[in-house]
Protein backbone atom coordinates (compact mmCIF):
# COMPACT_ATOMS: atom_id res chain seq x y z
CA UNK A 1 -56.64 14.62 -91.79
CA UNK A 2 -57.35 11.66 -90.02
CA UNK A 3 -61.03 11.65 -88.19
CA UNK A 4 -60.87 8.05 -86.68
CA UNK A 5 -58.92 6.05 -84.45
CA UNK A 6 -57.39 2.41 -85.30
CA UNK A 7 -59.27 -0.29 -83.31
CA UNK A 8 -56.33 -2.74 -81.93
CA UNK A 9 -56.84 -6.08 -81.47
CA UNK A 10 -55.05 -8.75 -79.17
CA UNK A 11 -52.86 -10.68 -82.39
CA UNK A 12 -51.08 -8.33 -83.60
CA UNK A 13 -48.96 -5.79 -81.91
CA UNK A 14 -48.31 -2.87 -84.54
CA UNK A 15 -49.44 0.73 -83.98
CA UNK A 16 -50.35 3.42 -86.37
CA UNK A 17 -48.30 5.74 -87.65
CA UNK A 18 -48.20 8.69 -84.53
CA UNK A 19 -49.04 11.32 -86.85
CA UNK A 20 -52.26 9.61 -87.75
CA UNK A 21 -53.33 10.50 -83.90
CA UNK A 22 -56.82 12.67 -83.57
CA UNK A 23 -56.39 16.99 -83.07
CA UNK A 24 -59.41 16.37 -81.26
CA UNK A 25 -59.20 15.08 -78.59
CA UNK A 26 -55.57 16.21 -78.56
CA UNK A 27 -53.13 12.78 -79.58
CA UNK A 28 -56.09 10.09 -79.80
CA UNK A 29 -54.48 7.37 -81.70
CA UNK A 30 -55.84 3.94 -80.99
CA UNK A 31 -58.69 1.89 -79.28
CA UNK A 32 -58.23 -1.41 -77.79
CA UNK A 33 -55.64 -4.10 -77.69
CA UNK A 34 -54.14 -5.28 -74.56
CA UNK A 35 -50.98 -4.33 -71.97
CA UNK A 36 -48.71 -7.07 -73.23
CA UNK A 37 -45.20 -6.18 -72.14
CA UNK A 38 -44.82 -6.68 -75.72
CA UNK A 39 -47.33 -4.30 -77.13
CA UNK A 40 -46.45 -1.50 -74.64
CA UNK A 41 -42.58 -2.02 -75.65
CA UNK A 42 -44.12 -1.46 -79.24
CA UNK A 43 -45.98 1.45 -78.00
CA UNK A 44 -43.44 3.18 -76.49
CA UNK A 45 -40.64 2.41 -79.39
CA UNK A 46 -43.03 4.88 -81.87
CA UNK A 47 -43.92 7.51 -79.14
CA UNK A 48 -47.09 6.49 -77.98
CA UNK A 49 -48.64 5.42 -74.71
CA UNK A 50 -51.89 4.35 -73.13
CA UNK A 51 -53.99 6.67 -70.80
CA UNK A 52 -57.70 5.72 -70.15
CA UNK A 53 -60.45 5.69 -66.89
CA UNK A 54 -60.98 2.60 -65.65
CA UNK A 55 -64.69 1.09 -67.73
CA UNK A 56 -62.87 2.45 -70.28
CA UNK A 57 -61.67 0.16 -72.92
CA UNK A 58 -57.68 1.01 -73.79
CA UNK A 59 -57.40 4.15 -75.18
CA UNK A 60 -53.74 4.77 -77.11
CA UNK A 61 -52.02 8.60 -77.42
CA UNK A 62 -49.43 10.75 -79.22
CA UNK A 63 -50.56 14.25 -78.32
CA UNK A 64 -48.95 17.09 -79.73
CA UNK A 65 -47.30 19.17 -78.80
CA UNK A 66 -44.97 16.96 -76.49
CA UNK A 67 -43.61 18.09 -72.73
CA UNK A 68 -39.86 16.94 -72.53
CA UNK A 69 -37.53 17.94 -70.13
CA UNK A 70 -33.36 18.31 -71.27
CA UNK A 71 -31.29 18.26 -68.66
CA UNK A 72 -29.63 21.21 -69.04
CA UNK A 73 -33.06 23.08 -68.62
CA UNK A 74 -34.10 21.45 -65.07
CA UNK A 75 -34.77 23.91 -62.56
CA UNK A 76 -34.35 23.76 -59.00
CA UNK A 77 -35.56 26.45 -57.24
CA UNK A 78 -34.07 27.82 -53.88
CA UNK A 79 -36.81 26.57 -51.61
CA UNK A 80 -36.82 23.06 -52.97
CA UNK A 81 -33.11 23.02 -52.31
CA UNK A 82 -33.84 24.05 -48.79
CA UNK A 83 -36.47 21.57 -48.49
CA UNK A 84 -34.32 18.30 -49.62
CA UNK A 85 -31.50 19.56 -47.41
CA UNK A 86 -33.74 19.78 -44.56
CA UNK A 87 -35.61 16.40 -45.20
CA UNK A 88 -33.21 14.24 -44.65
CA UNK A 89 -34.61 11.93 -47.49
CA UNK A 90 -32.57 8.95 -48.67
CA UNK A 91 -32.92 7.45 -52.14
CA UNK A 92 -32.78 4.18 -54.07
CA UNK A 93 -33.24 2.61 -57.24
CA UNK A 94 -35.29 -0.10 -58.80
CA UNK A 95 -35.90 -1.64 -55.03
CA UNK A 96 -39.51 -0.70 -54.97
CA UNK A 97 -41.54 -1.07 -57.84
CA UNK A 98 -44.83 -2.22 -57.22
CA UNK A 99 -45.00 -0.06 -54.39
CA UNK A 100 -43.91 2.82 -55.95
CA UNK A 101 -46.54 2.62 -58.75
CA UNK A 102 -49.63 1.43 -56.13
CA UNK A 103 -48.93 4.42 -54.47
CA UNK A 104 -48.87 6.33 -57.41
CA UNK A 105 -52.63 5.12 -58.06
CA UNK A 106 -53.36 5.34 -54.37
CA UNK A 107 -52.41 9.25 -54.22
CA UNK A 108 -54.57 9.70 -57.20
CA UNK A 109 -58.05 7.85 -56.12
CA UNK A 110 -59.06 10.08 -53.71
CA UNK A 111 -58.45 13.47 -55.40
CA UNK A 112 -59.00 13.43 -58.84
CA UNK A 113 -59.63 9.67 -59.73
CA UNK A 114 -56.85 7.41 -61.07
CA UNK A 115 -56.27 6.04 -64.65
CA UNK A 116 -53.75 3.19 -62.83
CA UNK A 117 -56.07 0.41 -63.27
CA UNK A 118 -55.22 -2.95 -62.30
CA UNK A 119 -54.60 -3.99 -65.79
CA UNK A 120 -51.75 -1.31 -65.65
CA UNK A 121 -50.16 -2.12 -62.29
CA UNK A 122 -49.76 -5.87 -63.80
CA UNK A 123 -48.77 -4.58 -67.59
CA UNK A 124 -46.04 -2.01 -65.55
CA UNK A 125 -44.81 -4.73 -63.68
CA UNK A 126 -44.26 -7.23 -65.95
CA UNK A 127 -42.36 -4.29 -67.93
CA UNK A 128 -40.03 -3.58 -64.83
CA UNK A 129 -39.48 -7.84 -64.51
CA UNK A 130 -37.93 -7.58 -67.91
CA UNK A 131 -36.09 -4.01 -67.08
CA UNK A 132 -37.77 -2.10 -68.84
CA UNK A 133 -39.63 0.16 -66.42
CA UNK A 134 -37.20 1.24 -63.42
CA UNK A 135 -38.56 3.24 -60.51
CA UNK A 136 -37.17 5.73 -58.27
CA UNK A 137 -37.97 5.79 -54.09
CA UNK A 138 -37.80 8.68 -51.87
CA UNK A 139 -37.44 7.46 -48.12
CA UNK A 140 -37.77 9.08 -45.02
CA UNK A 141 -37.55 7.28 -42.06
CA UNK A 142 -37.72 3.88 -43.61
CA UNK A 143 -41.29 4.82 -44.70
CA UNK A 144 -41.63 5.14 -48.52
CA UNK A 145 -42.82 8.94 -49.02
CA UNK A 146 -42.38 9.60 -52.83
CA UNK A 147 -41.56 8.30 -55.82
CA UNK A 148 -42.00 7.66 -59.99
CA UNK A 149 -42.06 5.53 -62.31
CA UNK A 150 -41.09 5.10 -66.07
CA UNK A 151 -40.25 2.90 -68.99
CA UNK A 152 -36.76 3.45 -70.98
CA UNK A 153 -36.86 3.41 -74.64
CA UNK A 154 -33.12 3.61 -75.16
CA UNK A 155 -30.94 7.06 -74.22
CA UNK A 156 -34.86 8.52 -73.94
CA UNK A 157 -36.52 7.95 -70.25
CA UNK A 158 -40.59 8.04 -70.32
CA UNK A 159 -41.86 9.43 -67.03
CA UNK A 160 -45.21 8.18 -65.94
CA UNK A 161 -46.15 9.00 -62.70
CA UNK A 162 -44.96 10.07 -59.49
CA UNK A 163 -46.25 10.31 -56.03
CA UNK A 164 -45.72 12.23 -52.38
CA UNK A 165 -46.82 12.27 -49.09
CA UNK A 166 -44.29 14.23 -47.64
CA UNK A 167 -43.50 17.79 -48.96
CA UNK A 168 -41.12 17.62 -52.55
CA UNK A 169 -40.73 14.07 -52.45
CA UNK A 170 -41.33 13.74 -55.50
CA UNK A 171 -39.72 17.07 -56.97
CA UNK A 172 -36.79 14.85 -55.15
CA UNK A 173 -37.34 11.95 -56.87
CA UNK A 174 -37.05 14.15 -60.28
CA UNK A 175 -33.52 14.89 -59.30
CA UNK A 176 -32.46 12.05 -58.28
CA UNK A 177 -33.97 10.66 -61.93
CA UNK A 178 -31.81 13.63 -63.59
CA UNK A 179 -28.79 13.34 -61.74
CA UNK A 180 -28.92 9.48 -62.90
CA UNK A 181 -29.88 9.78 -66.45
CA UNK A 182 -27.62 12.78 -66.75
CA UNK A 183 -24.12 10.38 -65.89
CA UNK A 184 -25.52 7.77 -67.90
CA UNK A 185 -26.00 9.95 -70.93
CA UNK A 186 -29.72 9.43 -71.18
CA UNK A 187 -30.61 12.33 -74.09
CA UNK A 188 -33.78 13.56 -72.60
CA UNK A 189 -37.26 12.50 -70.26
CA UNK A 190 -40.39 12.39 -71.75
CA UNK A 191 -42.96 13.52 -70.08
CA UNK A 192 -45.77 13.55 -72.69
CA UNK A 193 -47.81 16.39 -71.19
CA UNK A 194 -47.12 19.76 -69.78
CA UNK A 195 -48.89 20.83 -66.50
CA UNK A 196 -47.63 23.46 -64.11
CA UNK A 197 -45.86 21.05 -61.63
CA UNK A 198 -43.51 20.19 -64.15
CA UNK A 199 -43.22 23.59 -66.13
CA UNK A 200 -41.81 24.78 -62.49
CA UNK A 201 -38.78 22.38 -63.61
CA UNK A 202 -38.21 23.68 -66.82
CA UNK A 203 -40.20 21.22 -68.49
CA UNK A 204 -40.87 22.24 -72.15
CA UNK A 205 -42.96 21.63 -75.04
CA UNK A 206 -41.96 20.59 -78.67
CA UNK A 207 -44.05 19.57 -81.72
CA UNK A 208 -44.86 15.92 -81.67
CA UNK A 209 -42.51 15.75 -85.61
CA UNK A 210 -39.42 16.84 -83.82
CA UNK A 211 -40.45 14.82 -80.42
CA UNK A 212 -40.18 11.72 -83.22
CA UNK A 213 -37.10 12.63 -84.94
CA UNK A 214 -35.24 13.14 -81.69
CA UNK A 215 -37.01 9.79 -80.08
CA UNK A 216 -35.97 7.88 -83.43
CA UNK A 217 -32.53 9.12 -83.19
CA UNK A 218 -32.21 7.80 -79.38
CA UNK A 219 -34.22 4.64 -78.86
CA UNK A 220 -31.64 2.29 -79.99
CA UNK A 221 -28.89 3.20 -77.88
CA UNK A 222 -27.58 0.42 -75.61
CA UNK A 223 -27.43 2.17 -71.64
CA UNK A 224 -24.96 0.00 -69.52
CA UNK A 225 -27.21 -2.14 -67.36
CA UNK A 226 -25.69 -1.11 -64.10
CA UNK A 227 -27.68 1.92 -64.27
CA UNK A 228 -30.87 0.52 -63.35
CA UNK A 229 -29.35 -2.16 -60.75
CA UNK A 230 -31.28 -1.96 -57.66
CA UNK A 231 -29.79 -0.32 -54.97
CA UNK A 232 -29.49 2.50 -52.57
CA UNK A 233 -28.44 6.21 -54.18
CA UNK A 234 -26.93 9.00 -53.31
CA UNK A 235 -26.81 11.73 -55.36
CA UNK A 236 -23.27 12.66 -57.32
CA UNK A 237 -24.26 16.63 -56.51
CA UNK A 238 -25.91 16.96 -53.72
CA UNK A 239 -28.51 19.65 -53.63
């Protein structure tokens, strides 16, 4: 059992193997390196990401067990359906980036502290200039009200944050996310740890071996590049 984690260093770009990662804390793999686009491509290629406080020096995870979501399992209650009919919200793709993921570490400072530092915003950024990470805006009167961000690793979509100032802008930005992956035969969203925001969605957990296998299977699957084009969206079935 491994009782260490693997210093990185800012050379080479290889990980671990995943299943080396710490039980305690829960998916501790790694220490150090940088946010290259290349290194965080590498990253999330064998199922691992990085999640520290700022001060902190890179810290690199593969927890298990793993919150996915299949499509087939997202939920939409009754009162969110209400809600996006009634908020008039209007969608696009890929159009606001940098906004979307600032906002994302905005919502986050003044409640329970951020981990977007400002190394991430530029590592995230330089991902989405080489379409890799894609957002998704929620929009509501021309003002930017919710959002998320990811990076795609093949059919397999890694969700990283999301944000709202408005009521279920973001639950609308998960739709819009499914309804997108879903005709572009994405095979599932990772999004690496349950909570009870996303368990209302039918988020679900699976053992970090079986997260692998079914990441493994995925990430080399070409997705047409029109999918992530930037432009407005509406959905295919409206909720």
């Amino acid at each position: 059992m491994t009782t260490a984690v693997y210093q990185l260093d800012n050379e080479h770009f290889d990980f671990p193997p995943p299943e080396h990662a710490l039980m305690h804390p829960n998916g501790l793999l790694a220490i150090g390196g940088d946010l290259s686009p290349q290194r965080l491509k590498n990253a999330y290629f064998e199922g691992i990401f990085p999640w520290y406080n700022p001060g902190e020096p890179i810290l690199w995870w593969s927890p298990n067990p793993r919150a996915i979501l299949n499509f087939n399992d997202f939920h939409i209650s009754r009162s969110l359906k209400k809600s996006l009919r009634r908020s008039q919200f209007t969608y696009t793709i890929n159009q606001a980036f940098n906004q979307v993921i600032t906002k994302c570490a905005a919502t986050r400072s003044y409640s329970e502290g951020t981990w977007i530092t400002s190394d991430i915003l530029k590592g995230y950024n330089q991902l989405h200039h080489n379409r890799q990470a894609h957002s998704i805006e929620v929009w509501q009167n021309d003002e930017l009200v919710g959002g998320l961000y990811g990076v795609s690793v093949g059919a397999v979509f890694c969700g990283e944050s999301m944000f709202h100032t408005v009521t279920d802008a973001s639950k609308a930005a998960m739709v819009v996310l499914v309804d997108l992956l879903s005709q572009f035969n994405y095979a599932f969203i990772d999004c690496q740890l349950q909570n009870s925001h996303l368990s209302s969605l039918g988020i679900s957990e699976i053992d970090r071996e079986t997260f692998l296998a079914e990441l493994y299977i995925n990430r080399k699957t070409t997705i047409p590049k029109n999918c992530w084009d930037p432009r407005p969206y509406k959905l295919s079935h409206p909720k």
